[in-house]
Every structure is written in C-alpha cells, then in structure tokens.
C-alpha atoms as a PDB file:
ATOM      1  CA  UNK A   1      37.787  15.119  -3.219  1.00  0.00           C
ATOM      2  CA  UNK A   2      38.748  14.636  -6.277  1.00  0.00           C
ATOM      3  CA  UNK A   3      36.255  15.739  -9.476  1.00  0.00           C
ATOM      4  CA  UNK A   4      35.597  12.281 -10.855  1.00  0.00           C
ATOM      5  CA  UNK A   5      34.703  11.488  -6.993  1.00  0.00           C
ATOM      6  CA  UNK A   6      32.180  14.145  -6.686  1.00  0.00           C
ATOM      7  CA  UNK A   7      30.805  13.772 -10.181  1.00  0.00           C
ATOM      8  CA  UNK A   8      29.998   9.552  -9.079  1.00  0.00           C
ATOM      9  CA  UNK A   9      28.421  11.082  -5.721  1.00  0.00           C
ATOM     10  CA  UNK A  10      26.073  13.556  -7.853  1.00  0.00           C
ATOM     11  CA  UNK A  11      24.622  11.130  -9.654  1.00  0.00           C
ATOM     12  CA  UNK A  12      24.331   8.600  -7.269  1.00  0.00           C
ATOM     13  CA  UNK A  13      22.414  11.514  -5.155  1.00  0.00           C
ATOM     14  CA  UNK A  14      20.356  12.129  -8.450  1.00  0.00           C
ATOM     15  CA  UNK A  15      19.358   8.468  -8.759  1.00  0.00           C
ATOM     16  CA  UNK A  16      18.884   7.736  -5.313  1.00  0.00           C
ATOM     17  CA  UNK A  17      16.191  10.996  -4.655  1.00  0.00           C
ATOM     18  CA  UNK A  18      14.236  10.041  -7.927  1.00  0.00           C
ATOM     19  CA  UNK A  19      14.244   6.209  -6.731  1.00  0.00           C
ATOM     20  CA  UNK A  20      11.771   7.640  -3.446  1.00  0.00           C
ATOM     21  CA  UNK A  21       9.913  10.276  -5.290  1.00  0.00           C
ATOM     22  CA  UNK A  22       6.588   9.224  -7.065  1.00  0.00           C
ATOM     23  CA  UNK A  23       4.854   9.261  -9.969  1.00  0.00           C
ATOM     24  CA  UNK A  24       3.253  12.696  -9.904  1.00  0.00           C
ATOM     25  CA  UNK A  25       3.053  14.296 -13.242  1.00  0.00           C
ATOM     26  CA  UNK A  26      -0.575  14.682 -15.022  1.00  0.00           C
ATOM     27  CA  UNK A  27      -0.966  12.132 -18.562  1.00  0.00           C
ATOM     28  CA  UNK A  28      -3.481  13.133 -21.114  1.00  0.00           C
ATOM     29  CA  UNK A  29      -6.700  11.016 -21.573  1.00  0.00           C
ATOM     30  CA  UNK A  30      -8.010  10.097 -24.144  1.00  0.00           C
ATOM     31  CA  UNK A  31      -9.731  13.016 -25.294  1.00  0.00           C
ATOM     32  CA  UNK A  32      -6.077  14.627 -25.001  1.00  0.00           C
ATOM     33  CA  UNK A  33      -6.862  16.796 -21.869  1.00  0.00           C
ATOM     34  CA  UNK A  34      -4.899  16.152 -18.832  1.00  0.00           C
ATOM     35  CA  UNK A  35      -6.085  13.989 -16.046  1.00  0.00           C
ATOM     36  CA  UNK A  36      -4.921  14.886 -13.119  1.00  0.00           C
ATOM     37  CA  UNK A  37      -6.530  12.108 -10.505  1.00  0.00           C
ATOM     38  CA  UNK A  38      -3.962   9.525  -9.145  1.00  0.00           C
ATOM     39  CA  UNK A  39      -4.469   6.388  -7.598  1.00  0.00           C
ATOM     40  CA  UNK A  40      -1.342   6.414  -5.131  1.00  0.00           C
ATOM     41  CA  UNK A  41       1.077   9.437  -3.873  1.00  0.00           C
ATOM     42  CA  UNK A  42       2.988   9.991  -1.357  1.00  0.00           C
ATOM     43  CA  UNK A  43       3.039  11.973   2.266  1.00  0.00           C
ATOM     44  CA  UNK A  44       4.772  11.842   4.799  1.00  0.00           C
ATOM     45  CA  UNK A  45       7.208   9.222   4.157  1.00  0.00           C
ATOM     46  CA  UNK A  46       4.027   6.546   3.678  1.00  0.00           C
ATOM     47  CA  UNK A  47       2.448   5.691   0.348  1.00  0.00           C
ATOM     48  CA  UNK A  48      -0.967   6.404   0.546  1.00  0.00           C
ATOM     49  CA  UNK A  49      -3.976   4.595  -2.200  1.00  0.00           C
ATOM     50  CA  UNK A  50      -7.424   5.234  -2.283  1.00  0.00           C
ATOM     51  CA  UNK A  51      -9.052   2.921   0.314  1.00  0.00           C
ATOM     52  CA  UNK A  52      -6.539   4.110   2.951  1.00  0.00           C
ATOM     53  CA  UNK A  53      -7.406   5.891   6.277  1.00  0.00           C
ATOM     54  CA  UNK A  54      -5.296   9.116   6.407  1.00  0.00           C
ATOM     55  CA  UNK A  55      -3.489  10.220   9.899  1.00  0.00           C
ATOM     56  CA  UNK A  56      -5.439  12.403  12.190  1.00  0.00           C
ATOM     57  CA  UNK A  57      -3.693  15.881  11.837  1.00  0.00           C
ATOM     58  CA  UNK A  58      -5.486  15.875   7.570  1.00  0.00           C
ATOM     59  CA  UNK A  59      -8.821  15.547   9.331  1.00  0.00           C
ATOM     60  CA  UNK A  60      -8.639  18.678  11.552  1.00  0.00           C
ATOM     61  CA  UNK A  61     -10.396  22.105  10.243  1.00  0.00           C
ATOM     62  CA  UNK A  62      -6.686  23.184   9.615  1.00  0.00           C
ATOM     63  CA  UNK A  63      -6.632  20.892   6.411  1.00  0.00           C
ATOM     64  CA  UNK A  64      -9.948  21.255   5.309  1.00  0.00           C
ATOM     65  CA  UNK A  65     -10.192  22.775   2.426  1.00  0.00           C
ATOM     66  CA  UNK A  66     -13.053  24.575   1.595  1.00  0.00           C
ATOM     67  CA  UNK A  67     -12.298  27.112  -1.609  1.00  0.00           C
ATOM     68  CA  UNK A  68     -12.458  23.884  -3.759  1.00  0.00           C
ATOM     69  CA  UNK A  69     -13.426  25.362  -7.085  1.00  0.00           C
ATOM     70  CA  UNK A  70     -10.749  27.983  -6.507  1.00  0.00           C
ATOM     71  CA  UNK A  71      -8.773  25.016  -6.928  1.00  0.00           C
ATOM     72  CA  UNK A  72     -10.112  23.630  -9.610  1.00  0.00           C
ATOM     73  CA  UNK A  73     -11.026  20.664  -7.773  1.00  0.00           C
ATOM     74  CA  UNK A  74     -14.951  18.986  -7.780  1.00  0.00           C
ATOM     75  CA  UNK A  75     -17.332  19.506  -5.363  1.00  0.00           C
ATOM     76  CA  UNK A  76     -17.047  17.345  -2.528  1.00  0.00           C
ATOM     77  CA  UNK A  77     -19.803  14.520  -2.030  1.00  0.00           C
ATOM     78  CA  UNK A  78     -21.436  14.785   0.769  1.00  0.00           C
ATOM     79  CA  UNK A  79     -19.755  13.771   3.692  1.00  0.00           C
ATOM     80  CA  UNK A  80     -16.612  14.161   2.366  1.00  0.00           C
ATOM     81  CA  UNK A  81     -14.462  16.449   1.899  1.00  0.00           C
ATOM     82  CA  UNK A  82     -10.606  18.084   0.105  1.00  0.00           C
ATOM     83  CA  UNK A  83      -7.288  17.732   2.009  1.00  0.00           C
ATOM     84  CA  UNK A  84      -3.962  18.429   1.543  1.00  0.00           C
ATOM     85  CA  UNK A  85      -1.689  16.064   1.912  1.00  0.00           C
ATOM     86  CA  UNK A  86       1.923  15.489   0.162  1.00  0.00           C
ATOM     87  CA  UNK A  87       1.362  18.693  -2.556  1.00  0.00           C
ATOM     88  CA  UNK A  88      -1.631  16.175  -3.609  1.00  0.00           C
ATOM     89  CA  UNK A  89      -5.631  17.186  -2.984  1.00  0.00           C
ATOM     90  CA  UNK A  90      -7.399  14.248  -1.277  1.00  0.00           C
ATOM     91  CA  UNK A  91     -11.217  13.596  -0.908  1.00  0.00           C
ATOM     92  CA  UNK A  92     -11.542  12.062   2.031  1.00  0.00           C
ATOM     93  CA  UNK A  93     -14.637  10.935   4.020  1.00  0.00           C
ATOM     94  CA  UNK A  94     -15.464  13.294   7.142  1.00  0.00           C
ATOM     95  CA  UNK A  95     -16.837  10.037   9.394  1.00  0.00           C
ATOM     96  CA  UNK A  96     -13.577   8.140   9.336  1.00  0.00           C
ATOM     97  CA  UNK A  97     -10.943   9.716   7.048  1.00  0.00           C
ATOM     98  CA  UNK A  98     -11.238   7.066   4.486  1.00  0.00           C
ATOM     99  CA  UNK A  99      -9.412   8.089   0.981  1.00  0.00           C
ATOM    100  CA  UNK A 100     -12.537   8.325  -1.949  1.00  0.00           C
ATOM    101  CA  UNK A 101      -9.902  10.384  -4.276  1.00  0.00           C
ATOM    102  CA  UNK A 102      -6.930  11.831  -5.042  1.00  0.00           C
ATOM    103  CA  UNK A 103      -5.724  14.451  -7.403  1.00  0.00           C
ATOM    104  CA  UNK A 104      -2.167  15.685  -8.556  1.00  0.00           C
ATOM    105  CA  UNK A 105      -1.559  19.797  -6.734  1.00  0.00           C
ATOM    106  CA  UNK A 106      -0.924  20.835 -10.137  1.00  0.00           C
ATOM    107  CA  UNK A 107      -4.315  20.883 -11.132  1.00  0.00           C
ATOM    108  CA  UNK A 108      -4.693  24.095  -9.078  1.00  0.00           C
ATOM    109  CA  UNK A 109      -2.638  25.600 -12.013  1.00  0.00           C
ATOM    110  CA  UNK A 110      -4.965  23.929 -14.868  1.00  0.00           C
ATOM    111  CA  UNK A 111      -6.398  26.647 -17.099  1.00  0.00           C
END
C-alpha cells in the first residue's frame, strides 16, 4: 500500500473512533474546580442519561460499589447506590436501577 494510502486510512481511523467516543473529560465550574458529574456517557455500545434504567448485570453485588469515599465519590442516598459502568461511576436506585447520577472515572484520581 502505498504511504499516501495508509496515511488517508490513519486518519480516517482517527476521525472515525473519536466520531463514537463521548464527551468525557471534567470542565471547571465556576468556582474554577473541576466538575466531574455528566449528564450522558456511554457503555456498552448504548448512550445512557440520567432517567435511564441500566441493564441487569450493573445491579448485581458484583458492581456495587461500596468503598465510595475511596473514590472520591458522595455518599449514596438511601436506596441507592455507585456502579460502574463505561469507566463512568453511576448512582443508581437499588429498587429498579433507575440512573439518579453520573460522574466522570477520573474523579477517582481528583486530589
């Protein structure tokens, strides 16, 4: 193949794999610390918001995460509580899965 061949396919692999990839990166609010809560992300191949149910398998004890702080995530509400789902941490209600809130993975790095 020839170069000018493979450098076309490059970039059209670069644009097409940040055409399916979300918005994901933390924005600073207005008091100019990061905010790290989303309002849609990805998993799975499905685009999840908050209002949606989540499948099954993020309700099971495997998902639940329970070392929230470690994470530097808020306590849970009750009857809710932290999955993992996409490299995101979603609140989630325990009765039905519901989606309360969502927050970017790299808040587990925040200092």
């Amino acid at each position: 193949m020839s170069k000018t061949k493979m450098m076309l396919l490059g970039a059209l692999l670069a644009t097409a794999s940040s055409a399916f990839a979300a918005p994901q990166t933390a924005t600073p609010n207005a008091t100019g610390d990061q905010s790290y809560e989303i309002n849609e992300f990805v998993a799975d191949f499905t685009k999840f918001t908050i209002g949606d149910t989540v499948p099954e398998m993020y309700r099971s004890e495997d998902y639940n995460i329970k070392q929230w702080k470690l994470r530097n995530l808020p306590a849970p509400d009750a009857g809710s509580h932290w999955t993992y789902m996409g490299g995101n941490y979603v609140l989630i209600t325990d009765a039905d899965g519901k989606i309360l809130k969502a927050y970017n993975g790299d808040i587990f790095y925040h200092r």
